[in-house]
C-alpha atoms as a PDB file:
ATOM      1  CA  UNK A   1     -38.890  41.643   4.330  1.00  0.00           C
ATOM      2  CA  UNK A   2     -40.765  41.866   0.792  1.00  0.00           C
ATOM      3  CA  UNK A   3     -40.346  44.877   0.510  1.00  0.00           C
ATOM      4  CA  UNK A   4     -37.205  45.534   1.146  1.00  0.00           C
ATOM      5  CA  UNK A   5     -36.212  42.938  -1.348  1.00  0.00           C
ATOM      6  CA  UNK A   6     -38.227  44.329  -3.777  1.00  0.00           C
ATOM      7  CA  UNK A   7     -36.636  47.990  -2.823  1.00  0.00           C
ATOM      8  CA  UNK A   8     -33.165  46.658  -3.441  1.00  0.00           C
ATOM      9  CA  UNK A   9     -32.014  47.410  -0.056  1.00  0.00           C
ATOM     10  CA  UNK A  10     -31.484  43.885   0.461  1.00  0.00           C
ATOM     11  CA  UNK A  11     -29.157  41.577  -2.072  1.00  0.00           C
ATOM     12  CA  UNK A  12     -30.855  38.007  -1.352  1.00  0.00           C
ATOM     13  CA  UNK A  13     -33.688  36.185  -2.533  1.00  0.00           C
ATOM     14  CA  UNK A  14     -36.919  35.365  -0.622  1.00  0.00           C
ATOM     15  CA  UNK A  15     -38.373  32.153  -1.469  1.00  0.00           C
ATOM     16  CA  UNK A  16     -42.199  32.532  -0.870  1.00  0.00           C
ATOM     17  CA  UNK A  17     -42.875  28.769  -1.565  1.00  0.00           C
ATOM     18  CA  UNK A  18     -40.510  27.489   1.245  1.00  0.00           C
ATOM     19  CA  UNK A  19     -40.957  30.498   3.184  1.00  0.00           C
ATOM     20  CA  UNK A  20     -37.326  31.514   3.983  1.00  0.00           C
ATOM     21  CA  UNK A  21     -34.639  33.992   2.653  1.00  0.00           C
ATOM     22  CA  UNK A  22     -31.381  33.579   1.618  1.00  0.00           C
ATOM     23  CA  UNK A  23     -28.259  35.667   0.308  1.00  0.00           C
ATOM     24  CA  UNK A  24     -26.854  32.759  -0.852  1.00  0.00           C
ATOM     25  CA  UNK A  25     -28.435  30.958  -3.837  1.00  0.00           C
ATOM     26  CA  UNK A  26     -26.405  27.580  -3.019  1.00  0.00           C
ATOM     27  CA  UNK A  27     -27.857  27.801   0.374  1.00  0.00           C
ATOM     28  CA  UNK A  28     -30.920  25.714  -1.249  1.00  0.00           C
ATOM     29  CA  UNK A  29     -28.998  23.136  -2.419  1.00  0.00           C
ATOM     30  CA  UNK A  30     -27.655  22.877   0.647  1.00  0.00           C
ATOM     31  CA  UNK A  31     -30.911  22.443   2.836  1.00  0.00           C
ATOM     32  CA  UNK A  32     -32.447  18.910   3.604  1.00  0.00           C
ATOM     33  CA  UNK A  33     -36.136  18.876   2.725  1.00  0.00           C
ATOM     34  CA  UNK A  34     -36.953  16.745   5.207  1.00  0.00           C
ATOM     35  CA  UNK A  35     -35.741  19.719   8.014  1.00  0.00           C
ATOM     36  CA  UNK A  36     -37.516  22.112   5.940  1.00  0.00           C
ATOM     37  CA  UNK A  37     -40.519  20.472   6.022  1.00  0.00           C
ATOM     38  CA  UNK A  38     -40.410  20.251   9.587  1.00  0.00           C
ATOM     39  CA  UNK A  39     -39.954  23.602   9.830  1.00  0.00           C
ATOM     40  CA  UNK A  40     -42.458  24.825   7.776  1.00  0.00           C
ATOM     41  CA  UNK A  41     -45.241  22.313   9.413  1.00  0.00           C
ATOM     42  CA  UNK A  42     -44.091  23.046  13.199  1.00  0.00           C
ATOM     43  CA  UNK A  43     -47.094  24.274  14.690  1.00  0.00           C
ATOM     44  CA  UNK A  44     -46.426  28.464  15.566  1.00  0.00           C
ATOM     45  CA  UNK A  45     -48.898  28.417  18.619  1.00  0.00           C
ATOM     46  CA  UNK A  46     -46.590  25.488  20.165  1.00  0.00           C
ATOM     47  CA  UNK A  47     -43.337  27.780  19.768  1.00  0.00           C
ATOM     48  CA  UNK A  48     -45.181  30.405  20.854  1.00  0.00           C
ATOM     49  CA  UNK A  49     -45.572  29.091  24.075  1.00  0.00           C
ATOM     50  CA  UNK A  50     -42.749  26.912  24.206  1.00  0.00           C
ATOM     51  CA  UNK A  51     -40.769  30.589  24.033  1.00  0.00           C
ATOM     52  CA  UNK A  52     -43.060  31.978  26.517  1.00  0.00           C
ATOM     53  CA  UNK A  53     -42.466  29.579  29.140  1.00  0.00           C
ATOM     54  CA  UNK A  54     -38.380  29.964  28.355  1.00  0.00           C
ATOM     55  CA  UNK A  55     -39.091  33.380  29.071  1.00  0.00           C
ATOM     56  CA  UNK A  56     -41.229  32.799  32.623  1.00  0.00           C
ATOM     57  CA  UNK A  57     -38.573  30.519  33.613  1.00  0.00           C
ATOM     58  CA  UNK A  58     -35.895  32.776  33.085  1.00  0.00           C
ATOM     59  CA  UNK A  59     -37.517  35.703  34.927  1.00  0.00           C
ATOM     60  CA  UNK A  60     -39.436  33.172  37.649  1.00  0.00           C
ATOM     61  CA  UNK A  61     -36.513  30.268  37.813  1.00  0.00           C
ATOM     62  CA  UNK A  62     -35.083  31.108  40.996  1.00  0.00           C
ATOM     63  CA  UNK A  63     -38.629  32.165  43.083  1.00  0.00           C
ATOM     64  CA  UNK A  64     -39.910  28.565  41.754  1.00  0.00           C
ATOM     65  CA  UNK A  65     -36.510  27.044  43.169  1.00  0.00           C
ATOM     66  CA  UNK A  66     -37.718  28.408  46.291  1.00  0.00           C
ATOM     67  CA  UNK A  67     -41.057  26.895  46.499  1.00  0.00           C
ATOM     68  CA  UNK A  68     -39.991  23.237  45.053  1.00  0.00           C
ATOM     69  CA  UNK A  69     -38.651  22.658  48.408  1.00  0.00           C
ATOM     70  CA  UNK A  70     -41.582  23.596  50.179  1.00  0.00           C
ATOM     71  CA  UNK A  71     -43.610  21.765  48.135  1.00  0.00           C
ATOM     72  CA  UNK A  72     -41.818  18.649  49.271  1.00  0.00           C
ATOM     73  CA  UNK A  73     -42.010  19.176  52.699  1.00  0.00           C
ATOM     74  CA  UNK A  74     -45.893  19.929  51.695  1.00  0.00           C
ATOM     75  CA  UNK A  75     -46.447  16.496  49.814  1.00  0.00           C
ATOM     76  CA  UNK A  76     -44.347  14.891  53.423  1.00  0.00           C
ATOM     77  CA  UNK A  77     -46.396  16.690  55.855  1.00  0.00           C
ATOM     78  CA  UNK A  78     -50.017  15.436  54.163  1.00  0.00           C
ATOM     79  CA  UNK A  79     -48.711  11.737  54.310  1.00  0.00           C
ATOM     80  CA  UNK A  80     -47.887  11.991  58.003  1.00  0.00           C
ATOM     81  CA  UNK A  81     -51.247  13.226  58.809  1.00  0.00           C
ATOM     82  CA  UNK A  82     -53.144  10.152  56.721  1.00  0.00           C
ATOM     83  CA  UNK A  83     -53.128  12.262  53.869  1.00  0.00           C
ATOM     84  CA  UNK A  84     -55.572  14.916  55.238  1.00  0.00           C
ATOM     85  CA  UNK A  85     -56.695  17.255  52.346  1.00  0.00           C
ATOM     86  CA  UNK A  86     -56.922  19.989  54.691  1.00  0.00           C
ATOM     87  CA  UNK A  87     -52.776  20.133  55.427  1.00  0.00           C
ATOM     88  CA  UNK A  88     -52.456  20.654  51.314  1.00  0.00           C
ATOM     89  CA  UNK A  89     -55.477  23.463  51.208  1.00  0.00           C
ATOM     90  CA  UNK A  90     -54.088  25.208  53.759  1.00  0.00           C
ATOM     91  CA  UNK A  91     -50.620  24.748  52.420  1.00  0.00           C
ATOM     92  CA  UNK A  92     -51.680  25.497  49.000  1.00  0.00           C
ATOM     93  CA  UNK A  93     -53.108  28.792  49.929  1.00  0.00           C
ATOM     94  CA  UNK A  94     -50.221  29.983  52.283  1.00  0.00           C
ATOM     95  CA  UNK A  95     -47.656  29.012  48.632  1.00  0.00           C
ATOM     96  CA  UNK A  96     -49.960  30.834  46.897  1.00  0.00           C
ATOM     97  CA  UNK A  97     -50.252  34.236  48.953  1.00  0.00           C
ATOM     98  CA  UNK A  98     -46.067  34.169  49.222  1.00  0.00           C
ATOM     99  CA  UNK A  99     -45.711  33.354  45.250  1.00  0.00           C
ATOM    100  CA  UNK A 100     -48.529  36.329  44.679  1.00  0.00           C
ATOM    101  CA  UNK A 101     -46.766  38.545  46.805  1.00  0.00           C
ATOM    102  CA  UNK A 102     -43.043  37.913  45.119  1.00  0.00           C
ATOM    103  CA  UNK A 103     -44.117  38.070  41.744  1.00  0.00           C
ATOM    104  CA  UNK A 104     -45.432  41.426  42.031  1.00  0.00           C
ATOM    105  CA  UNK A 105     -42.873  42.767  44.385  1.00  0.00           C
ATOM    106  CA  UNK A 106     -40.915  41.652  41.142  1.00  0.00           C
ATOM    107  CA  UNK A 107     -42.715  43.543  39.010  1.00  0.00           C
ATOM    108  CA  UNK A 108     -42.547  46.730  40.862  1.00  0.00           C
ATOM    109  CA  UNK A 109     -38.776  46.674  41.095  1.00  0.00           C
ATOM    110  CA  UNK A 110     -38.657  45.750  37.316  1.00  0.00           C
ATOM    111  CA  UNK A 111     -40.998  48.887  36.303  1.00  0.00           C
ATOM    112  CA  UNK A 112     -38.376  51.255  38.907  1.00  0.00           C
END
């Protein structure tokens, strides 16, 4: 971005002490500082990942929609039986088989 501002190719300003560019110069007037310093102190690794799980739950939203029923008739089933650990290990590792075996059936019809 730099450098195309300092190539000319772009007609706005970049403000390196707020961090942001603008075409306008009464866009800074404009601004609340309080915003802007929330934006500038909002931790990247946070956004990061709050944009990475918007992405998993976009690709994985409906195969999880699936299994949230199961899970309830999981969480049912182990207080029937005097909550038996057993019912949820064995439950646990049949959910996790099927979700293993979806998400890369995914995968292979997403690299086709």
């Amino acid at each position: 971005l730099i450098s195309l501002i300092s190539a000319d190719q772009l007609s706005g300003k970049y403000d390196p002490l707020l961090g942001i560019y603008y075409e306008d110069p009464e866009a800074l007037k404009e601004l609340d500082e309080k915003e802007l310093e929330v934006m500038t102190k909002m931790n990247f690794r946070v956004h990061r990942i709050i944009k990475r799980l918007k992405v998993f739950g976009s690709q994985y939203g409906s195969i999880l929609a699936i299994f949230s029923p199961l899970l309830a008739v999981i969480y049912y089933l182990f207080m029937l039986t005097g909550q038996n650990p057993v019912t949820i290990i064995i439950s646990g590792f049949i959910i996790g088989i099927l979700l293993i075996y979806i998400m890369l059936k995914k995968r292979k019809e997403d690299k086709l």
